[in-house]
N, C-alpha and C. Protein backbone atom coordinates (compact mmCIF):
# COMPACT_ATOMS: atom_id res chain seq x y z
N UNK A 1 130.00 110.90 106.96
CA UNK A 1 129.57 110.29 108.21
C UNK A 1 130.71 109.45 108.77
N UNK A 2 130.94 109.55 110.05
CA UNK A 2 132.51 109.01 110.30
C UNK A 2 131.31 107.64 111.12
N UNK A 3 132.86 106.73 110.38
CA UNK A 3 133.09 105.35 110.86
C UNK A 3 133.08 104.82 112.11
N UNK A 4 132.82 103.68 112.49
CA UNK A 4 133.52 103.61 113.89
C UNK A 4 135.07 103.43 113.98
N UNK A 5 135.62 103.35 115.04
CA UNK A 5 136.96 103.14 115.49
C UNK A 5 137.20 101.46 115.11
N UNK A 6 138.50 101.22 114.06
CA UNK A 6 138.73 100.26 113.86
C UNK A 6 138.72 98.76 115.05
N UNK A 7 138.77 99.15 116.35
CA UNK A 7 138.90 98.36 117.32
C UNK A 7 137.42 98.00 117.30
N UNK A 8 136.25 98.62 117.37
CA UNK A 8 135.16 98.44 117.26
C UNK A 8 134.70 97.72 116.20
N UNK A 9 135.00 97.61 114.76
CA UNK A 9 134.76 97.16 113.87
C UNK A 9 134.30 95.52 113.79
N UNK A 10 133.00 95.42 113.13
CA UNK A 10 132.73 93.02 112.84
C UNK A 10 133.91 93.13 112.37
N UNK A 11 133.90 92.06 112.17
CA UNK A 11 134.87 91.27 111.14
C UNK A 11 134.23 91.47 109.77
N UNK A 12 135.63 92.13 108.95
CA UNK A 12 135.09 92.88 108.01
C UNK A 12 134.97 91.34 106.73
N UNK A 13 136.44 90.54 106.95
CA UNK A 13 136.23 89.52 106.06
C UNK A 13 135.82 88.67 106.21
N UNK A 14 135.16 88.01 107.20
CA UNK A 14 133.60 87.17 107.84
C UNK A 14 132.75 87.62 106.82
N UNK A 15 132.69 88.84 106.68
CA UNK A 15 131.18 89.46 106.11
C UNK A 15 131.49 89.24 104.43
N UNK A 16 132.87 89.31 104.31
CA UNK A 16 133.34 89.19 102.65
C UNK A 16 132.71 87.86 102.08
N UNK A 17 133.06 87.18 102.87
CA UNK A 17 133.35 85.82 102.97
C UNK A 17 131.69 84.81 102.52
N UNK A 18 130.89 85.04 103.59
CA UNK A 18 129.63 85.40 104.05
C UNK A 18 128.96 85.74 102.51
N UNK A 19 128.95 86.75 102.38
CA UNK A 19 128.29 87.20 101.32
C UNK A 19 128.22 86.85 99.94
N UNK A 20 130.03 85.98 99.70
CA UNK A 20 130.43 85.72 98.54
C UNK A 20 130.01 84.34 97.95
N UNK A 21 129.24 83.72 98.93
CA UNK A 21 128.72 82.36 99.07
C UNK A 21 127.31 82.79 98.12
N UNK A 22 126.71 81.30 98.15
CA UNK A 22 125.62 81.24 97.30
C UNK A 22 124.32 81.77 97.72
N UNK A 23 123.29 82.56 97.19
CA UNK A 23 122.16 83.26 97.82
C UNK A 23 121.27 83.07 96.78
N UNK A 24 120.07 82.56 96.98
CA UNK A 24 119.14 81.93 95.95
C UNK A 24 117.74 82.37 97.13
N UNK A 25 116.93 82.69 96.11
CA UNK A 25 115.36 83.04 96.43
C UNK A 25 114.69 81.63 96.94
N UNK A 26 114.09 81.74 98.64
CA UNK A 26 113.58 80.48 99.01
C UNK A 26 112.07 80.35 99.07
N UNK A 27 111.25 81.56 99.31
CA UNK A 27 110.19 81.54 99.19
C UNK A 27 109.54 82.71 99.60
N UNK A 28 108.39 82.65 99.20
CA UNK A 28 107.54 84.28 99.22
C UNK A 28 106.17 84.50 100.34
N UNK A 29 105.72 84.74 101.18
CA UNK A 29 104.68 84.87 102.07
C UNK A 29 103.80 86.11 101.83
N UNK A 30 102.76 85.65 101.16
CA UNK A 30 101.89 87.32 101.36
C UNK A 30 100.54 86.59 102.51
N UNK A 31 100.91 85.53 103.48
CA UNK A 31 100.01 85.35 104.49
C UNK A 31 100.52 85.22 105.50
N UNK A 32 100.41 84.84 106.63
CA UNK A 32 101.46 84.20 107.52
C UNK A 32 101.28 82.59 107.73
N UNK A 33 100.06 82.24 107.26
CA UNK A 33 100.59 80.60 107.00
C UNK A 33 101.39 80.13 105.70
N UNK A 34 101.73 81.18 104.91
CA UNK A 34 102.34 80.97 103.90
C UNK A 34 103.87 80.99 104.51
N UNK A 35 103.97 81.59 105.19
CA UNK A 35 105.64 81.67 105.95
C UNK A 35 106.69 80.53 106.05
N UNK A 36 107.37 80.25 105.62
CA UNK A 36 108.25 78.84 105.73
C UNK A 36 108.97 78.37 107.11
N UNK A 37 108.82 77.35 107.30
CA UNK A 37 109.62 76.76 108.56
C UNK A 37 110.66 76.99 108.59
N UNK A 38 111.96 77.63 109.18
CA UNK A 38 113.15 77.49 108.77
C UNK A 38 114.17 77.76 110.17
N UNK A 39 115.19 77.28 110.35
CA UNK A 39 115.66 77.25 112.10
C UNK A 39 116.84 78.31 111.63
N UNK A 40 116.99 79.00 110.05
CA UNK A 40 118.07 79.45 109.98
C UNK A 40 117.98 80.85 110.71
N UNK A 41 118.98 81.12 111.41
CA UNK A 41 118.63 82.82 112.11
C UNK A 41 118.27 84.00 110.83
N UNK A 42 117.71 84.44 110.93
CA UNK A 42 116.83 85.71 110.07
C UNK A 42 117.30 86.95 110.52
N UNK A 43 117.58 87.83 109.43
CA UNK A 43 117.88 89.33 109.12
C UNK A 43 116.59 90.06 108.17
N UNK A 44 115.77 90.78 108.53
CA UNK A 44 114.96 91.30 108.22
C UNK A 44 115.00 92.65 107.41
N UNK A 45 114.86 93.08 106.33
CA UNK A 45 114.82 94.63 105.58
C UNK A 45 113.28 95.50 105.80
N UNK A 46 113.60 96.36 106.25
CA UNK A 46 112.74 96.89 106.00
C UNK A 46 112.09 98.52 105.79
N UNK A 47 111.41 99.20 105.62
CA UNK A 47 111.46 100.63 105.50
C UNK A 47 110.05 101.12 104.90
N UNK A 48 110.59 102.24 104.26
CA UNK A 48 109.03 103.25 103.54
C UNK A 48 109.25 102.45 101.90
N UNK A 49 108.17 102.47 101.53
CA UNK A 49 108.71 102.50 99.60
C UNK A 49 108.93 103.27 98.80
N UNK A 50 109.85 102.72 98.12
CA UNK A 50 111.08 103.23 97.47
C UNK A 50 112.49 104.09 98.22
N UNK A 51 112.35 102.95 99.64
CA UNK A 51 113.74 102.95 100.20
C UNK A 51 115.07 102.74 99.81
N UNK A 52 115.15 101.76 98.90
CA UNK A 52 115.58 100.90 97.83
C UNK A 52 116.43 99.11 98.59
N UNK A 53 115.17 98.75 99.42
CA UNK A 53 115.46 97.50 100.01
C UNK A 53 116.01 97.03 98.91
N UNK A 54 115.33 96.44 97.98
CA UNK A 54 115.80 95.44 96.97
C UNK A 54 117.27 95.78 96.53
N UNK A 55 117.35 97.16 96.26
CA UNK A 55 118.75 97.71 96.08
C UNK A 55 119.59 97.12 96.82
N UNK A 56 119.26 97.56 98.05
CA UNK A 56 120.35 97.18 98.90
C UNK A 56 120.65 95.45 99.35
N UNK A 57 119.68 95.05 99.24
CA UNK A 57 119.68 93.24 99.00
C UNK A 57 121.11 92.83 97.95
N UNK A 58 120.78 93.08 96.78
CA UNK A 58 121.36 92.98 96.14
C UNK A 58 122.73 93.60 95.75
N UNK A 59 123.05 94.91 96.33
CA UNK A 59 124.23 94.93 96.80
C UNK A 59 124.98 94.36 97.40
N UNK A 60 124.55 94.21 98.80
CA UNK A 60 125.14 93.07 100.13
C UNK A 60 125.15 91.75 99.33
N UNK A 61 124.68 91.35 98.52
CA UNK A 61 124.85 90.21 97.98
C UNK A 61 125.95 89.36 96.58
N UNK A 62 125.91 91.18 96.01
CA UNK A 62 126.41 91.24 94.98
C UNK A 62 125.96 90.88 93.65
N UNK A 63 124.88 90.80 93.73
CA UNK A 63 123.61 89.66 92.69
C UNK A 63 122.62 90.62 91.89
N UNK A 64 122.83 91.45 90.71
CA UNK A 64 122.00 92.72 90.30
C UNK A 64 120.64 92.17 90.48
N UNK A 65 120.33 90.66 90.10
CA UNK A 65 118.72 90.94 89.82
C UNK A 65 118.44 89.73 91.19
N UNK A 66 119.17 89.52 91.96
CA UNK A 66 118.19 88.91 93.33
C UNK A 66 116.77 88.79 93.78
N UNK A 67 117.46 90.12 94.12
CA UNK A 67 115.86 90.70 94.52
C UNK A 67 115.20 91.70 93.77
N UNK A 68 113.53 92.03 93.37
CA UNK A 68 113.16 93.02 92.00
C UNK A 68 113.11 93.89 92.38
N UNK A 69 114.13 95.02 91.55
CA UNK A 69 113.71 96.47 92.33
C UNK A 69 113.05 96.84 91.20
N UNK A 70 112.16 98.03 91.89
CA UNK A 70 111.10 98.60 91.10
C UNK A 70 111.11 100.25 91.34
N UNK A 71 110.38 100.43 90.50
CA UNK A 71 110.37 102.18 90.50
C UNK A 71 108.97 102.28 90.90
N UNK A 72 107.83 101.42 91.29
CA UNK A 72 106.72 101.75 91.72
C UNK A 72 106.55 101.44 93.03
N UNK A 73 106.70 102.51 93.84
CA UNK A 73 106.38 102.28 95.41
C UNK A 73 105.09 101.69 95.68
N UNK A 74 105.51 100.66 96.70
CA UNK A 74 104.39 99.58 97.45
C UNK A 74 104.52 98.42 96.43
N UNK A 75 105.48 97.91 95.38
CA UNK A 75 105.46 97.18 94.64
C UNK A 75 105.67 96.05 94.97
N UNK A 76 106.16 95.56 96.07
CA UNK A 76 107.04 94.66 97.18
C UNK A 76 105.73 94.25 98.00
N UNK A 77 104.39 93.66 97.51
CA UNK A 77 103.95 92.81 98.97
C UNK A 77 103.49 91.76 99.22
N UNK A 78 104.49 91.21 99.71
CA UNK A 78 104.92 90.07 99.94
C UNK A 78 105.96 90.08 101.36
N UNK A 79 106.52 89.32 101.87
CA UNK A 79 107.65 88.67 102.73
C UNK A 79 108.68 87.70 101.35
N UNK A 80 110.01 88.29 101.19
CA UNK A 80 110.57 87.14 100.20
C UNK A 80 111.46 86.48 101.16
N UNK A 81 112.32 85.22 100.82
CA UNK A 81 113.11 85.23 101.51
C UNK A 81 114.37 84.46 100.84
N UNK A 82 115.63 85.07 101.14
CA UNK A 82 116.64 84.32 100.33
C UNK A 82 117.30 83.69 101.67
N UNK A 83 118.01 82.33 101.10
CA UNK A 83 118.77 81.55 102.05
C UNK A 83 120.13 81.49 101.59
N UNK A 84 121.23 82.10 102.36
CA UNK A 84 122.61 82.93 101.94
C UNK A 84 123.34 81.66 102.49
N UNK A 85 123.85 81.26 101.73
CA UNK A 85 124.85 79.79 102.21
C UNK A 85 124.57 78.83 103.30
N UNK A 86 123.35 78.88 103.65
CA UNK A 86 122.61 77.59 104.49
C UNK A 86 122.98 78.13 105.78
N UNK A 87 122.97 79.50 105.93
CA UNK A 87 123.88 79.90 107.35
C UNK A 87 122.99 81.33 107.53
N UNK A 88 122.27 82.07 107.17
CA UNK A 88 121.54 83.07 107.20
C UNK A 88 120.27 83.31 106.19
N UNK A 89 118.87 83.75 106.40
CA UNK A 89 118.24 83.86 105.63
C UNK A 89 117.40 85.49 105.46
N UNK A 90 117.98 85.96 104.32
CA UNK A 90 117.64 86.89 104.35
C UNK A 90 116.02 87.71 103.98
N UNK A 91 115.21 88.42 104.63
CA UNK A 91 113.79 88.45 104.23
C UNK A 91 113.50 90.15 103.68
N UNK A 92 113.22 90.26 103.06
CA UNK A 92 112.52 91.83 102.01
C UNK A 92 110.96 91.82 102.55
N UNK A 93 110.67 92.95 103.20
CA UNK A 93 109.72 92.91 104.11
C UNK A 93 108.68 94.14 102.80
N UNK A 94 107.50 93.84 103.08
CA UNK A 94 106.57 94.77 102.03
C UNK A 94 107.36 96.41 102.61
N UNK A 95 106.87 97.28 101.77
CA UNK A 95 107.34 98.99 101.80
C UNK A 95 106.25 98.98 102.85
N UNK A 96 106.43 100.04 103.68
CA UNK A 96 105.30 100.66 104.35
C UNK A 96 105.03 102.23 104.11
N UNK A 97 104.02 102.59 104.70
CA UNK A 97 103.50 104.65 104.05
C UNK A 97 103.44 105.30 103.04
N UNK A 98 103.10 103.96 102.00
CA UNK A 98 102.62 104.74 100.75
C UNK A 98 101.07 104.52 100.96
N UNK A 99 100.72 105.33 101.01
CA UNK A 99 99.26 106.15 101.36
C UNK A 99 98.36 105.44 99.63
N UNK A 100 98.48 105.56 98.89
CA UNK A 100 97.99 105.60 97.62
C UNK A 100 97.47 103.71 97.58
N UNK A 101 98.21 102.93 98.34
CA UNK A 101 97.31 101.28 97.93
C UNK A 101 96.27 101.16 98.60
N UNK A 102 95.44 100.17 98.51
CA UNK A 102 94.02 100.48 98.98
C UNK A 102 94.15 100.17 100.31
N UNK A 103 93.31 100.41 100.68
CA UNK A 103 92.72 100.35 102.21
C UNK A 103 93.31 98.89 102.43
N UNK A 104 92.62 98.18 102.42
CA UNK A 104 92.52 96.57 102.22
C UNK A 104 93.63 95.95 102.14
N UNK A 105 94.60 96.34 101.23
CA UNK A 105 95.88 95.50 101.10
C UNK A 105 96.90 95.87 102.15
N UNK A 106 97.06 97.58 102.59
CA UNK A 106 97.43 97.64 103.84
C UNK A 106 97.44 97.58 104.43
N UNK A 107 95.81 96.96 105.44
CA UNK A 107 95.55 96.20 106.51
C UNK A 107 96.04 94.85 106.48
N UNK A 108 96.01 94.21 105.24
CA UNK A 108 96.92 92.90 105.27
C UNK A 108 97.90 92.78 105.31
N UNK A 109 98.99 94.01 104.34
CA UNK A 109 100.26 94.05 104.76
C UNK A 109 100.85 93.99 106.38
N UNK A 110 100.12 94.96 107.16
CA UNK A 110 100.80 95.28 108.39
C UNK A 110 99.81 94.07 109.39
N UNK A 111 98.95 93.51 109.14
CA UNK A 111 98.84 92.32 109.51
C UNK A 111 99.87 90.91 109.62
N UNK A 112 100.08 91.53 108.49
CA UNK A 112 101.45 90.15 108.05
C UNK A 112 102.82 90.25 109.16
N UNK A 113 102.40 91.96 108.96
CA UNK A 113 104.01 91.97 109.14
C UNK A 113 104.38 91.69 110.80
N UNK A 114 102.63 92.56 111.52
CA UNK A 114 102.44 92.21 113.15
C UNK A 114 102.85 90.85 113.15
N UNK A 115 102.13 89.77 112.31
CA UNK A 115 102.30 88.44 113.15
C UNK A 115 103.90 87.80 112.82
N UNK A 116 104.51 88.57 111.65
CA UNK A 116 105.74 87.87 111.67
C UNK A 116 106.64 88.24 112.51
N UNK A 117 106.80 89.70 112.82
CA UNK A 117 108.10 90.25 113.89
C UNK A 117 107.63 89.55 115.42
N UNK A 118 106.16 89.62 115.37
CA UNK A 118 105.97 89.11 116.91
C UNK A 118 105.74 87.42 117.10
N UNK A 119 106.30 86.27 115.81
CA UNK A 119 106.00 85.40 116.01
C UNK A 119 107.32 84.39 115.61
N UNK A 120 107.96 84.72 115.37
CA UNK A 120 109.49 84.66 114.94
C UNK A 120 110.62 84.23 115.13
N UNK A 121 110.59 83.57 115.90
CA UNK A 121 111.27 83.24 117.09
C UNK A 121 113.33 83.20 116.43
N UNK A 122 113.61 82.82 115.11
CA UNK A 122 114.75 83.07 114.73
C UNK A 122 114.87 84.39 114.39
N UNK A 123 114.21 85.52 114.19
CA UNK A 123 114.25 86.78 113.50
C UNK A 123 115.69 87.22 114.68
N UNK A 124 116.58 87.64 114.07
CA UNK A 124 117.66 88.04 115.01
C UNK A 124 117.84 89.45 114.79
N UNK A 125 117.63 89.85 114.08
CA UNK A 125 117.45 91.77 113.55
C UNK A 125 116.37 91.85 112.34
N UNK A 126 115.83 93.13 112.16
CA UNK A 126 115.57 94.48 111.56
C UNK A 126 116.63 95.12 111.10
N UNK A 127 116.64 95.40 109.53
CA UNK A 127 117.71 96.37 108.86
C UNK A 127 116.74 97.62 109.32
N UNK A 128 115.96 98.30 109.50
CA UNK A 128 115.35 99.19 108.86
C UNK A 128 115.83 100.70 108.25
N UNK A 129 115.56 100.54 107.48
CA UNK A 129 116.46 101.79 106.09
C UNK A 129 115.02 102.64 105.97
N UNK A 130 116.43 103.58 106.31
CA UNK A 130 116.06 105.36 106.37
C UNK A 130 116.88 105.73 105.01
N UNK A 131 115.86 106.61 104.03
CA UNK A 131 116.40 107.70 102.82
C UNK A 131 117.26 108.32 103.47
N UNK A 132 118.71 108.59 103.41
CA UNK A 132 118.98 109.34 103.91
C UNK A 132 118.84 111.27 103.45
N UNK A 133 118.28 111.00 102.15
CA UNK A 133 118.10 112.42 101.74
C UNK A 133 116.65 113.38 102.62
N UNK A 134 116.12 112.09 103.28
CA UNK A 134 115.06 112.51 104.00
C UNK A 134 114.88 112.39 105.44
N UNK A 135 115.69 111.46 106.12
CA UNK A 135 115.85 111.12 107.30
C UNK A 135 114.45 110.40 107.91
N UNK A 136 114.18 110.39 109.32
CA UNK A 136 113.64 109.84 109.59
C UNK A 136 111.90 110.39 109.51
N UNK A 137 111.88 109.35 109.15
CA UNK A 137 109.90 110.36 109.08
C UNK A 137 108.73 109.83 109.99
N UNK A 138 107.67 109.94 110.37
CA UNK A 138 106.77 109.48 111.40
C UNK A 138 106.10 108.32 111.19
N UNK A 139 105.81 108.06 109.92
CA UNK A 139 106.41 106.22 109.41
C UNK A 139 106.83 105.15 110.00
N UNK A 140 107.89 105.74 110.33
CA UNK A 140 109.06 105.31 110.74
C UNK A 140 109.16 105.18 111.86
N UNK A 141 108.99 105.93 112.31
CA UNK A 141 108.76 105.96 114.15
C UNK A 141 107.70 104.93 114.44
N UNK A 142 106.76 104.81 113.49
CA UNK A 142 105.37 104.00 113.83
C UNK A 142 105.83 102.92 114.20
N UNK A 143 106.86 102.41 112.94
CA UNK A 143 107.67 101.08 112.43
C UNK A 143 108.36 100.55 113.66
N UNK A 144 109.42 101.49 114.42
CA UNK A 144 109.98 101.20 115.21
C UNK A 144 109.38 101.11 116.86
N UNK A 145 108.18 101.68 116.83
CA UNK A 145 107.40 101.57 118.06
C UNK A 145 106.47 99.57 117.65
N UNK A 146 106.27 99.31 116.62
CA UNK A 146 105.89 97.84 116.65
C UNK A 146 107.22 97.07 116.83
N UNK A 147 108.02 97.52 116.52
CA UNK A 147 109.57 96.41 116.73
C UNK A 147 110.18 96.58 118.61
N UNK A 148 109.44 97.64 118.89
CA UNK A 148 109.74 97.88 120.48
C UNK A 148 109.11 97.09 121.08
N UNK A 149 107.64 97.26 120.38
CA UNK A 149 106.68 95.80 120.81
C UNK A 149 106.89 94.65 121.00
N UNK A 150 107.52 94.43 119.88
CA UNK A 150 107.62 92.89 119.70
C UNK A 150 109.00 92.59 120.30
N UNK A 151 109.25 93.10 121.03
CA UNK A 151 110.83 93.42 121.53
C UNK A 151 112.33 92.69 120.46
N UNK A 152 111.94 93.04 119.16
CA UNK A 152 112.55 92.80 118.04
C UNK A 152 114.07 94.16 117.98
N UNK A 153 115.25 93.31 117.74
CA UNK A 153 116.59 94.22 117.40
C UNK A 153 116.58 95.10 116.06
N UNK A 154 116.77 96.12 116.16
CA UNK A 154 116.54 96.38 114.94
C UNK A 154 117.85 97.31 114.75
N UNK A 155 118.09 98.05 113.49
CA UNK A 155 119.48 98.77 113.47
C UNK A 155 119.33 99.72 111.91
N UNK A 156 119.20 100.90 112.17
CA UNK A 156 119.20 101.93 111.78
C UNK A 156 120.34 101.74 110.04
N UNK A 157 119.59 101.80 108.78
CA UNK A 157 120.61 101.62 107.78
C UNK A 157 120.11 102.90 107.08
N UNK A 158 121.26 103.77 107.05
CA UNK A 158 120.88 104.95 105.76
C UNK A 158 121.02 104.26 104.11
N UNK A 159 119.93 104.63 103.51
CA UNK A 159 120.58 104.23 102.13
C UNK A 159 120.53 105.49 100.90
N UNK A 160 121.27 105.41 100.13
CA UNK A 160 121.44 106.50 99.01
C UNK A 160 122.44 107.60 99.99
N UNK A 161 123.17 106.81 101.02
CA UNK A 161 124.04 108.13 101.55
C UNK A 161 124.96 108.89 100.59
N UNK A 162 125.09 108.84 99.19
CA UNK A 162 125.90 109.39 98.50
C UNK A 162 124.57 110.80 97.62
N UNK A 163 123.87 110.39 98.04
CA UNK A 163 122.98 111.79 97.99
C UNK A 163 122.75 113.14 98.45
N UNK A 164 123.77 113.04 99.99
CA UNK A 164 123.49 113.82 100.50
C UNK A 164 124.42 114.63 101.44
N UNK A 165 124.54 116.22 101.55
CA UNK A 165 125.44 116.75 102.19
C UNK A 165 126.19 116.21 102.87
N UNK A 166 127.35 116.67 103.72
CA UNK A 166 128.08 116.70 104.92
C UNK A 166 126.91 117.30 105.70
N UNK A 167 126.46 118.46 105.65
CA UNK A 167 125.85 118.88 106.46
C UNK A 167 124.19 118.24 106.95
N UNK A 168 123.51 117.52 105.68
CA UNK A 168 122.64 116.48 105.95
C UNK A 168 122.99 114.98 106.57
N UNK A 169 124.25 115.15 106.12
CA UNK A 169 124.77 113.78 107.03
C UNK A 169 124.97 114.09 108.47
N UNK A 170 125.11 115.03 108.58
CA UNK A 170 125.13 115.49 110.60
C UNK A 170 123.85 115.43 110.82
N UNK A 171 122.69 115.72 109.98
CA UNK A 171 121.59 116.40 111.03
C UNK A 171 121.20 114.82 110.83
N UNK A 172 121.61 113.45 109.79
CA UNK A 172 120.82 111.94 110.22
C UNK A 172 121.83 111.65 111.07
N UNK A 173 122.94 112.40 111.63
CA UNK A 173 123.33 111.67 113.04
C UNK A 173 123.05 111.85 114.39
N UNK A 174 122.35 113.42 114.21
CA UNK A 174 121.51 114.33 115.44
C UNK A 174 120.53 113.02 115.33
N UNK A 175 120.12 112.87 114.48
CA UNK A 175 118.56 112.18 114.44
C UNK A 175 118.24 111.09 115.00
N UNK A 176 119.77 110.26 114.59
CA UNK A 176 119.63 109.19 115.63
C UNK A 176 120.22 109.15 117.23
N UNK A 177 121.06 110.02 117.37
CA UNK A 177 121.71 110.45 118.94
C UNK A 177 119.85 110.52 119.78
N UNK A 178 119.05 111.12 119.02
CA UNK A 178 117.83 111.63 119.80
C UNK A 178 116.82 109.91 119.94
N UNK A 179 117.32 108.98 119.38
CA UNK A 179 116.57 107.72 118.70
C UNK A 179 117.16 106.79 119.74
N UNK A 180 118.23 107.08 120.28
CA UNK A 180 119.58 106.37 120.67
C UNK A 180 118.71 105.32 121.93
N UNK A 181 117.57 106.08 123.15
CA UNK A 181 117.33 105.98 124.18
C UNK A 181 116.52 104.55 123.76
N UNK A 182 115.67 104.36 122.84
CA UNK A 182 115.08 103.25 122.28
C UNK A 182 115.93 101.84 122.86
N UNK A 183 114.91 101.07 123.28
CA UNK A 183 115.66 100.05 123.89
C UNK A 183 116.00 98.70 122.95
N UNK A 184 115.46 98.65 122.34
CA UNK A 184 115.71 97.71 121.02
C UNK A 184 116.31 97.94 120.32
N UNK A 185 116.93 99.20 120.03
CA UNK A 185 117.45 100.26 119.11
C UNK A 185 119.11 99.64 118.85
N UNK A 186 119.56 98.87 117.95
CA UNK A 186 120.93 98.55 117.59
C UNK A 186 121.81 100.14 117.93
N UNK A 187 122.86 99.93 118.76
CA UNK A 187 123.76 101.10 118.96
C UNK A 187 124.87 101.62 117.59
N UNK A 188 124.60 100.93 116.45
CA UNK A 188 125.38 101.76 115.54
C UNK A 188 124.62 102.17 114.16
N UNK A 189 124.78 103.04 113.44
CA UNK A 189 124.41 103.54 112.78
C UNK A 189 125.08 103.30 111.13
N UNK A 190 124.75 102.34 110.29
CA UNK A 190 125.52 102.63 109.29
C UNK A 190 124.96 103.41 107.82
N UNK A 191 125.54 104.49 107.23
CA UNK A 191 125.04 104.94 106.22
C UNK A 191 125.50 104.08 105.06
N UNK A 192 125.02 103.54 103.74
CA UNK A 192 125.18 102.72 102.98
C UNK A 192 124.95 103.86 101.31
N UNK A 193 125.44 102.77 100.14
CA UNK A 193 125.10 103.64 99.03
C UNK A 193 125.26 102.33 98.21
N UNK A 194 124.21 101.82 97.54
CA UNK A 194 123.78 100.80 96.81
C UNK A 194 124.56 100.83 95.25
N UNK A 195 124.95 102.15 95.12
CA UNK A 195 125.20 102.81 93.99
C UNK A 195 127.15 103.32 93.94
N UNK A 196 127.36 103.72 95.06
CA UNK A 196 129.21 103.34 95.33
C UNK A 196 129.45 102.21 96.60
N UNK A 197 128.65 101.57 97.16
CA UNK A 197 129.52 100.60 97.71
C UNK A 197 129.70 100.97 98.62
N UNK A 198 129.56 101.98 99.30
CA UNK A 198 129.81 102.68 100.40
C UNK A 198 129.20 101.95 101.97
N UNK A 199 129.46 101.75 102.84
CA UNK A 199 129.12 101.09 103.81
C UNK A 199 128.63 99.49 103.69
N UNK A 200 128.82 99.08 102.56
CA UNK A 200 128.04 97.80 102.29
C UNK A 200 128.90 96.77 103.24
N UNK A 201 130.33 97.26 102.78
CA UNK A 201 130.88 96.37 103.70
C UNK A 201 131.01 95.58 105.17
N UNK A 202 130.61 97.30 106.24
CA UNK A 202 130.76 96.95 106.95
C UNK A 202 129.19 96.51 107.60
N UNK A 203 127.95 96.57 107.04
CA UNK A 203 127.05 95.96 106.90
C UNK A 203 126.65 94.53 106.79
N UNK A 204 127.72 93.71 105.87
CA UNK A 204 127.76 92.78 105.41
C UNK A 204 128.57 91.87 106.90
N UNK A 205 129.54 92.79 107.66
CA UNK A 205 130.35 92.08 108.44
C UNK A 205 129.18 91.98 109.66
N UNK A 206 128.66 93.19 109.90
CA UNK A 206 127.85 93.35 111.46
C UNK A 206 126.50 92.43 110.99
N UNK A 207 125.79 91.71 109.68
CA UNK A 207 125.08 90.52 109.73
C UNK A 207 125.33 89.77 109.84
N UNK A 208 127.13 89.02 109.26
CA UNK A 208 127.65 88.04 109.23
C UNK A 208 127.78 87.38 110.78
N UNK A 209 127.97 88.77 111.42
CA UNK A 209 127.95 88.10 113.11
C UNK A 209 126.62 87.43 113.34
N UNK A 210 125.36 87.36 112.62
CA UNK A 210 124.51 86.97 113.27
C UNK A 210 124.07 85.52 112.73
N UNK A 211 125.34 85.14 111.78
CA UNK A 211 124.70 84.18 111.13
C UNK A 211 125.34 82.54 111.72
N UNK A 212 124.92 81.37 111.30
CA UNK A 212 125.56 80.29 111.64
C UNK A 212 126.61 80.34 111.46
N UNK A 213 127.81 79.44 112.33
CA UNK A 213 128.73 79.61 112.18
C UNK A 213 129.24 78.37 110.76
N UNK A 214 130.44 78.53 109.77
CA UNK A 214 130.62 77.89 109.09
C UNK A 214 130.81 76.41 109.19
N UNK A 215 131.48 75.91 110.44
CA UNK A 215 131.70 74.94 110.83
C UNK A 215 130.84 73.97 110.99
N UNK A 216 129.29 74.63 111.17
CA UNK A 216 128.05 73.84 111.40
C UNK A 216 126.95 74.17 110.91
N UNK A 217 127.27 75.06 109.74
CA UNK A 217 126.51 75.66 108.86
C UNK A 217 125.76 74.33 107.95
């Protein structure tokens, strides 16, 4: 999957920089009055389960056990949230479209999740991560039609891109060229790999833009 043009590029060592700082677990919400007060600008994860959010948390962070990854999809529900050097706070949003939890807990999940994207007022992006071995699924689309709602930024992250063809890597770039018209829709696309390192970087730089600046951090 080609890069952007170096002129285009965050600041790659902002994001080094950024990341290499301290990141500690601040608190957990499975309500929305459980939600914490916090003025720090917010970066949001989110996707299907067993996307591998937590994976990728903990990559961008560099921290194996940060955040819990699990091998049981829908295992994640909750809102967590880590606070990354008093300058960004990062949140692990429950899995969504695993069909198999009960009725009940998924009406609360996507309850939660309505009142947090639409009530939010620091939320500054949506990661939302696409498999890339699977691309985008109708899930997903659901996902991104409530973030249109809530007129929330959001930005397209492949993860496990080391899974998958050249030629599957074109058809998740058809996929998003067709996604592109979305008005909330972040204009770049990064594929990531939790597992080589692959895009983390420049991931790490295009959040770092959204975070406090150091000086008044």
């Amino acid at each position: 999957m080609t890069e952007p043009d170096d002129a285009e590029l965050p600041d790659l060592e902002a994001g080094r920089l950024l990341f290499a700082q301290a990141c500690a677990f601040a608190a957990a919400a499975a309500a929305a009055t459980q939600v914490p007060a916090s003025k720090l600008p917010e970066v949001a994860f989110a996707g299907r389960s067993n996307v591998g959010k937590s994976s990728l948390v903990n990559a961008l962070t560099g921290r194996n056990t940060l955040a819990r990854v699990s091998q049981t999809p829908g295992r994640t529900r909750q809102l967590n949230f880590f606070a990354l050097a008093g300058r960004l706070m990062l949140v692990d949003l429950p899995g969504y479209g695993f069909a198999k939890a009960p009725k009940g807990e998924i009406r609360a999940w996507t309850q939660l999740l309505r009142e947090y994207l639409g009530g939010r007022a620091n939320l500054r992006r949506v990661c939302l991560l696409i498999d890339a071995r699977h691309g985008v699924k109708p899930s997903d689309l659901e996902f991104m039609d409530l973030l249109d709602e809530t007129a929330v930024s959001h930005q397209l992250v492949l993860t496990k891109a080391d899974k998958i063809t050249p030629a599957e890597s074109e058809e998740r770039r058809r996929e998003f060229a067709e996604l592109a018209r979305r008005g909330a829709l972040h204009p770049r696309l990064i594929a990531t790999s939790a597992h080589t390192g692959a895009g983390i970087a420049l991931l790490r730089a295009e959040l770092a833009a959204l975070a406090l600046p150091a000086a008044i951090a």
